[in-house]
Protein backbone atom coordinates (compact mmCIF):
# COMPACT_ATOMS: atom_id res chain seq x y z
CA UNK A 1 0.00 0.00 0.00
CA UNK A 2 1.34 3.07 -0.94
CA UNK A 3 -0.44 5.69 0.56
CA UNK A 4 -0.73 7.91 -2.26
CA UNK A 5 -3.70 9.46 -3.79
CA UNK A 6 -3.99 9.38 -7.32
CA UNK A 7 -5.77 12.49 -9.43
CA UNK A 8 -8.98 11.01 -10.07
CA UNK A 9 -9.46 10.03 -6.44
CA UNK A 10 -8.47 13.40 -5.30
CA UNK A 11 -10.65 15.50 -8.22
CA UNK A 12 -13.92 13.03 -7.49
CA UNK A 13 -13.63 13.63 -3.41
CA UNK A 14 -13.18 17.16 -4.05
CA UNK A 15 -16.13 17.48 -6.64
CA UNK A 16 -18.43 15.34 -4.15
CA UNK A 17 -17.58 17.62 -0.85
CA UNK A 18 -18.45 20.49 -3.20
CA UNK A 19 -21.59 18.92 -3.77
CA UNK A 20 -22.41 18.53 -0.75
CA UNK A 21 -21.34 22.04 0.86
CA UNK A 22 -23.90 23.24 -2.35
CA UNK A 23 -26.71 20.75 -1.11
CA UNK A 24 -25.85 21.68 2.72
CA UNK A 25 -26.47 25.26 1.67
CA UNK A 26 -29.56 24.98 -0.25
CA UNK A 27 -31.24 22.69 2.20
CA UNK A 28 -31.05 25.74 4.71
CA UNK A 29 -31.82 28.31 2.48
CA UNK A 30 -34.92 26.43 1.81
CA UNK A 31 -35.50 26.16 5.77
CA UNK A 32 -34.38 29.30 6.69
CA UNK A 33 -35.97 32.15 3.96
CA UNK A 34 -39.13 33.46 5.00
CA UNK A 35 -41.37 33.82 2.01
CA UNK A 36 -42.17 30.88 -0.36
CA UNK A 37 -40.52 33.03 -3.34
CA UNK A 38 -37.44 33.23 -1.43
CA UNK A 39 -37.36 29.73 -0.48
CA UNK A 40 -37.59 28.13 -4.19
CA UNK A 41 -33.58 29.50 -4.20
CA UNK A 42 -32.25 26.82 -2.18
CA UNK A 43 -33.42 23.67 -3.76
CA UNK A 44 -33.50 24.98 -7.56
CA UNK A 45 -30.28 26.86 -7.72
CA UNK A 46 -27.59 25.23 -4.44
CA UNK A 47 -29.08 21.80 -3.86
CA UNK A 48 -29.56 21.50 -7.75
CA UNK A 49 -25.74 22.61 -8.36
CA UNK A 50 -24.73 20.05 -5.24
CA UNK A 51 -26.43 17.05 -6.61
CA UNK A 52 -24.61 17.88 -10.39
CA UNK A 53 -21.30 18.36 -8.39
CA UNK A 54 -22.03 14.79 -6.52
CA UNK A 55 -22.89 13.45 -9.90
CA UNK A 56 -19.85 14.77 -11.93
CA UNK A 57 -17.44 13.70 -8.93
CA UNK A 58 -19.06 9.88 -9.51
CA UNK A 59 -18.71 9.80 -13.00
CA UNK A 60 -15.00 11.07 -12.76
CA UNK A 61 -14.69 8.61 -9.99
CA UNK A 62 -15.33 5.74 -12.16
CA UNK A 63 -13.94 6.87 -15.43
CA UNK A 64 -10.45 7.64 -13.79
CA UNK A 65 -9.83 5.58 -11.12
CA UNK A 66 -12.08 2.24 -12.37
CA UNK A 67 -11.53 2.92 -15.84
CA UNK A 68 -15.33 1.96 -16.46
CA UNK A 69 -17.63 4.28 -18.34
CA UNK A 70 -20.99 5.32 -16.55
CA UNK A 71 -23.57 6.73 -18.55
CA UNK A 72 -26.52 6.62 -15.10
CA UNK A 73 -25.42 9.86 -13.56
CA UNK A 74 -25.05 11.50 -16.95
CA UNK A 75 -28.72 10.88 -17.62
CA UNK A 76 -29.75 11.89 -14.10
CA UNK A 77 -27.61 15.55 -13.96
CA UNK A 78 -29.46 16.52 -17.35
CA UNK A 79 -32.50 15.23 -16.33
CA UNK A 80 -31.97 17.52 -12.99
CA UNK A 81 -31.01 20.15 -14.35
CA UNK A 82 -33.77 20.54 -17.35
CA UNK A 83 -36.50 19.87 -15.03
CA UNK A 84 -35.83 21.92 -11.63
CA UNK A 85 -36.03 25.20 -13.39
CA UNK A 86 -39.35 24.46 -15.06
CA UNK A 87 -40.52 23.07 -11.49
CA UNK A 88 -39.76 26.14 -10.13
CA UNK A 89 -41.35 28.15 -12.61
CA UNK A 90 -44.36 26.49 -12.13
CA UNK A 91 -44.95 26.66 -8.16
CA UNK A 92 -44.23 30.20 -8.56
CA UNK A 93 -46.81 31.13 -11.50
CA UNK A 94 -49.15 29.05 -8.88
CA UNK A 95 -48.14 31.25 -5.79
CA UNK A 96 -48.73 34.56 -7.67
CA UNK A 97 -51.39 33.26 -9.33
CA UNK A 98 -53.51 32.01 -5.96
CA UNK A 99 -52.41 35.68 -4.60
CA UNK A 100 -53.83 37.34 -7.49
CA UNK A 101 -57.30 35.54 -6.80
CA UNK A 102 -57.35 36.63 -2.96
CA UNK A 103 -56.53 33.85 -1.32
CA UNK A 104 -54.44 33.80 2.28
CA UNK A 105 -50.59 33.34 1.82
CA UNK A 106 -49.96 30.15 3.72
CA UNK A 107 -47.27 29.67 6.31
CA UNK A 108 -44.06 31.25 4.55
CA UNK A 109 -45.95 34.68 4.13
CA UNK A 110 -46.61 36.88 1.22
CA UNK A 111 -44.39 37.76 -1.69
CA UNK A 112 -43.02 41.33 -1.63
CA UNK A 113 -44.86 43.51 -3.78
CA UNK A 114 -43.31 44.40 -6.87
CA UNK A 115 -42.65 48.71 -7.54
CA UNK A 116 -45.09 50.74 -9.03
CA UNK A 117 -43.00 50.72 -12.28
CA UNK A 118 -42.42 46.72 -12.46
CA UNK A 119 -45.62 44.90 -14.54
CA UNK A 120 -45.31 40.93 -13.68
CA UNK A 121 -47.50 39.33 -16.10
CA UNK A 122 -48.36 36.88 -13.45
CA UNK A 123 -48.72 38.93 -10.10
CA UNK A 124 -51.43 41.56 -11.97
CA UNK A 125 -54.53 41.33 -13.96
CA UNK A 126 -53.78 42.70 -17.49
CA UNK A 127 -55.14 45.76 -17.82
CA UNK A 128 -56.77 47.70 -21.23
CA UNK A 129 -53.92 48.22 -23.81
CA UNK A 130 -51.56 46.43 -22.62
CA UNK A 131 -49.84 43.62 -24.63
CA UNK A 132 -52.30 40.37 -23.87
CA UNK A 133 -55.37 41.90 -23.14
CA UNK A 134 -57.89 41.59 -25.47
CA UNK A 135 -60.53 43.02 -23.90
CA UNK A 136 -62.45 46.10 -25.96
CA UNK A 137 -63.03 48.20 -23.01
């Protein structure tokens, strides 16, 4: 035994303790934000970039050091990574959209309100002239 480390082993350790100081920080982000808006930032952007890290380090793992290619975690970072953002999108068009009818913010507390010169096209009702509307009033 020589004791030595050899560059895959060191490059896939360091690529999977980056992962997880990215998941570590998006898991309390996602605790500790206070408004559902806020809190879609740790799991979509940290934990998603700490999972690909973890990923990334395995494949390099077993390409360099066990000379056997992987295709699994390949399949599962682009998977991850095409669908997160979309998720994302999607509980926050619901959010805005469930404010926009009236209805209580739940636990995490309402969104901040956007400025008077900011136009969401999913936190207000479109209103006459306005690219969308098609209203003739």
């Amino acid at each position: 035994m020589s004791g030595g480390f050899s560059l895959g082993e060191i490059l896939a350790s360091a690529l999977i303790v980056l992962g997880a100081g990215f998941a570590l920080i998006g898991s309390w982000g996602l605790v500790r934000l206070p408004s559902l808006m806020e809190r879609l930032h740790g799991p979509t952007k940290a934990s998603t970039l700490g999972l690909g890290a973890m990923l990334i380090g395995s494949i390099v793992w077993f390409q360099l050091v066990k000379g056997e290619w992987t295709t699994h975690e390949l399949l599962i970072s682009l998977f991850l990574f095409v669908t997160a953002p979309i998720t994302a999108n999607m509980i926050a068009k619901v959010h805005l959209h469930r404010l926009r009818l009236g209805e209580q913010p739940g636990p995490a507390g309402p969104p901040a309100s956007p400025g008077a010169d900011s136009d969401w096209a999913t936190y207000e009702a479109l209103r006459a002239g306005t690219p969308g509307c098609f209203d003739e009033d």
